[in-house]
PDB file of N, CA and C in Angstrom:
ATOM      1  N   UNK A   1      36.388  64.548 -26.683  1.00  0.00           N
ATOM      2  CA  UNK A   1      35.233  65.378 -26.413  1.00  0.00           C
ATOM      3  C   UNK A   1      34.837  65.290 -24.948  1.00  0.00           C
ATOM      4  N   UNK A   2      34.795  63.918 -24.574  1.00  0.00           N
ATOM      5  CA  UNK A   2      34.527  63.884 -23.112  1.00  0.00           C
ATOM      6  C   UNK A   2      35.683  64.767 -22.108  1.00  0.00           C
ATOM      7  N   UNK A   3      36.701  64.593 -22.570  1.00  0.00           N
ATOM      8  CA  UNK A   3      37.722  65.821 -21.607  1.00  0.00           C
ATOM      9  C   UNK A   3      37.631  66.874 -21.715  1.00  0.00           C
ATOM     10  N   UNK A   4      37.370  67.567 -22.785  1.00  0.00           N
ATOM     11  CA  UNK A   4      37.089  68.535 -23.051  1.00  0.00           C
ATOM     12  C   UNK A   4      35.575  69.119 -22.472  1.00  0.00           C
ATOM     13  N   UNK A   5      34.483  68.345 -21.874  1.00  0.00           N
ATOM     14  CA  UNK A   5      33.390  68.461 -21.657  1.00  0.00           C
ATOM     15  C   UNK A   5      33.240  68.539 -20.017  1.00  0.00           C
ATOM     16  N   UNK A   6      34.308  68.017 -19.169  1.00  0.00           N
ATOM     17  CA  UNK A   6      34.468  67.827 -17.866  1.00  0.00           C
ATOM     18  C   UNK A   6      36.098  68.515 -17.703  1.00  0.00           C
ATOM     19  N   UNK A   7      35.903  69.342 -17.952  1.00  0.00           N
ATOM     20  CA  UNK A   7      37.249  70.697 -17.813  1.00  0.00           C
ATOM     21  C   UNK A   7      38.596  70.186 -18.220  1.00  0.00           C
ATOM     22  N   UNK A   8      39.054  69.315 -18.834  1.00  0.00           N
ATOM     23  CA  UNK A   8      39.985  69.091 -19.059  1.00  0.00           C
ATOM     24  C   UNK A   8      40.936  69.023 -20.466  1.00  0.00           C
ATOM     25  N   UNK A   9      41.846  68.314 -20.810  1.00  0.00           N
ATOM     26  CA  UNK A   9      42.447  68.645 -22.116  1.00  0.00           C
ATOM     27  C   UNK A   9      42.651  67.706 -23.318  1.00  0.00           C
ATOM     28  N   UNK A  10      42.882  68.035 -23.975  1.00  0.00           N
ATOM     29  CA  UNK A  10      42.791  66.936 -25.262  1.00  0.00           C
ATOM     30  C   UNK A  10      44.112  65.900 -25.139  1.00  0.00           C
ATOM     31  N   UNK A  11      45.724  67.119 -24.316  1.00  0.00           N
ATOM     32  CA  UNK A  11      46.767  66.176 -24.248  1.00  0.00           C
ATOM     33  C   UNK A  11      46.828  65.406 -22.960  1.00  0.00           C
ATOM     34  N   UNK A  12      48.059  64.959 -23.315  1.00  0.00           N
ATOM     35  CA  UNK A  12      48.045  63.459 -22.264  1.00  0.00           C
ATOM     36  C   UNK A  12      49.561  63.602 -22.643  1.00  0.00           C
ATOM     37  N   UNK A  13      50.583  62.778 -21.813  1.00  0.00           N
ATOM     38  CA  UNK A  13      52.303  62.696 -21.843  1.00  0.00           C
ATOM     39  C   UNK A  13      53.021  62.785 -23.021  1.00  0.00           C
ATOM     40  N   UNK A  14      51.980  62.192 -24.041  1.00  0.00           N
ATOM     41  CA  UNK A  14      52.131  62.416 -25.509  1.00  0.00           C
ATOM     42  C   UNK A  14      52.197  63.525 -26.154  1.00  0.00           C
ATOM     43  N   UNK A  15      51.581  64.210 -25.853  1.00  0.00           N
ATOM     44  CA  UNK A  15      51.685  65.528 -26.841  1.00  0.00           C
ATOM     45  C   UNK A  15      50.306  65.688 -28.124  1.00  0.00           C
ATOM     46  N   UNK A  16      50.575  66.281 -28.603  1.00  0.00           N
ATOM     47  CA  UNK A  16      49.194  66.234 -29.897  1.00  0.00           C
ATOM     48  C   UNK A  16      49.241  65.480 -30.821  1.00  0.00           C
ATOM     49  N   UNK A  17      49.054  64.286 -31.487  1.00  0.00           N
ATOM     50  CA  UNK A  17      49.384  63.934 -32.372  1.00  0.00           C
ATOM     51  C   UNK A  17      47.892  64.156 -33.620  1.00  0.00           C
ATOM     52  N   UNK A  18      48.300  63.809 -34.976  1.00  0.00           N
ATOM     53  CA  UNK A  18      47.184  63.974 -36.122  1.00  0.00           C
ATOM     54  C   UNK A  18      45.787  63.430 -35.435  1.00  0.00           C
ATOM     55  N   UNK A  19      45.717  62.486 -35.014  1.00  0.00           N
ATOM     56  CA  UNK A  19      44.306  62.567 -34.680  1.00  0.00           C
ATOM     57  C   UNK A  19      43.425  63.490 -33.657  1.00  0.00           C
ATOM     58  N   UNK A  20      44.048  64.700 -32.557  1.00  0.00           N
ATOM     59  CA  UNK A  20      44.210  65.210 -31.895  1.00  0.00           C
ATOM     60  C   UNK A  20      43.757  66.505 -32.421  1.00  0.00           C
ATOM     61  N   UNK A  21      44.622  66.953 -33.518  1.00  0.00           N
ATOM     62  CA  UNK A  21      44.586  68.439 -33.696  1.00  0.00           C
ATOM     63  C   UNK A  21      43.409  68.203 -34.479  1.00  0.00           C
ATOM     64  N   UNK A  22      42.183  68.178 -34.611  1.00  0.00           N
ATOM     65  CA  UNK A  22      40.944  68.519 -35.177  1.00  0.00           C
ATOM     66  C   UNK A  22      40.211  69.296 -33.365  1.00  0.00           C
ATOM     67  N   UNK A  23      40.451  68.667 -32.243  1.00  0.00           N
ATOM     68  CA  UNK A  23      40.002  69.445 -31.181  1.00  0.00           C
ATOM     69  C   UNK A  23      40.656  70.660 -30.634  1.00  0.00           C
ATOM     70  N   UNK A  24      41.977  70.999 -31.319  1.00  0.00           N
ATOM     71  CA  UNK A  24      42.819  72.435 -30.579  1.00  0.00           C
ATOM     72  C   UNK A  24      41.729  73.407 -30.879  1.00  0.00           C
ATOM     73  N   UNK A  25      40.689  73.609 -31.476  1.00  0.00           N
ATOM     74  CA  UNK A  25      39.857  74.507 -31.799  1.00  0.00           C
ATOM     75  C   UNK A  25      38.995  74.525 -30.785  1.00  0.00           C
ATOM     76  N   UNK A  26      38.334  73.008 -30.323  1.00  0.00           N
ATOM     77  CA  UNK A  26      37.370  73.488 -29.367  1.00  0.00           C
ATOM     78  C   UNK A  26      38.414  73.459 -27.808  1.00  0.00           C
ATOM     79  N   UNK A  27      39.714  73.124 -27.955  1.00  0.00           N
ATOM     80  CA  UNK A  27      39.866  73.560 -26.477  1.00  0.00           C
ATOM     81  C   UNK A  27      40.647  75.119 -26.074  1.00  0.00           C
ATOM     82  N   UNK A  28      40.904  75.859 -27.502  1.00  0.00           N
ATOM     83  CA  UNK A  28      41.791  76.878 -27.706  1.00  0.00           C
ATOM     84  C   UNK A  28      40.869  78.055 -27.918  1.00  0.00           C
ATOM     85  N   UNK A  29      40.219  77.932 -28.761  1.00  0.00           N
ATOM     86  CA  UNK A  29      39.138  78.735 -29.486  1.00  0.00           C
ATOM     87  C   UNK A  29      40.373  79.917 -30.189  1.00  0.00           C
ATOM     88  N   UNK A  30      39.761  80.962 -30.200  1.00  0.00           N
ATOM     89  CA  UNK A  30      40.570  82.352 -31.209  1.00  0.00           C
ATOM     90  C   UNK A  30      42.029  81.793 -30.524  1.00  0.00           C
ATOM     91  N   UNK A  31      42.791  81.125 -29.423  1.00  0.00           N
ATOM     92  CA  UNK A  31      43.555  81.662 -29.488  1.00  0.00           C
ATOM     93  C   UNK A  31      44.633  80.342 -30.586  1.00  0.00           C
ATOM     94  N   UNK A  32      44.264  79.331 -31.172  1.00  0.00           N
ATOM     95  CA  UNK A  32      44.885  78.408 -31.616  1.00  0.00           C
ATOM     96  C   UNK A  32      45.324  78.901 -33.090  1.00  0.00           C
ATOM     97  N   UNK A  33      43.909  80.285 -33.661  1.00  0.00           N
ATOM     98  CA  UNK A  33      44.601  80.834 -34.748  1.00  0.00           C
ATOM     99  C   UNK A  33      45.720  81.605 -34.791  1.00  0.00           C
ATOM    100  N   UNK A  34      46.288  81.964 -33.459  1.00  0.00           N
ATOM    101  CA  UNK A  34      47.849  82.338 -33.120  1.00  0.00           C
ATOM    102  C   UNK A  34      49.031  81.486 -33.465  1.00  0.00           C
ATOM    103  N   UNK A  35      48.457  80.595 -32.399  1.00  0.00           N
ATOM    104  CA  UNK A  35      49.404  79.108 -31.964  1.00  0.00           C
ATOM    105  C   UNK A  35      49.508  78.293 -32.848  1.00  0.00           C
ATOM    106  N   UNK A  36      48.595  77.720 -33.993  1.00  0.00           N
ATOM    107  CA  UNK A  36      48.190  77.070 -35.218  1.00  0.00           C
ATOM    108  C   UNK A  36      49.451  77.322 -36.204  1.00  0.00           C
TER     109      UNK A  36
END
């Protein structure tokens, strides 16, 4: 939340893992129901 709050992103070198994808929504918005 804090990265997401100071312009930045949820990933890191890792990639998305399960605990992760509950925020693709707030950093994607409409477009993650594409990408999803």
């Amino acid at each position: 939340e804090r990265a997401l709050r100071l312009g930045g992103t949820i990933t890191g070198e890792h990639g998305i893992g399960m605990g992760k994808l509950g925020y693709m929504d707030a950093e994607h918005g409409a477009a993650w129901e594409v990408i999803g």
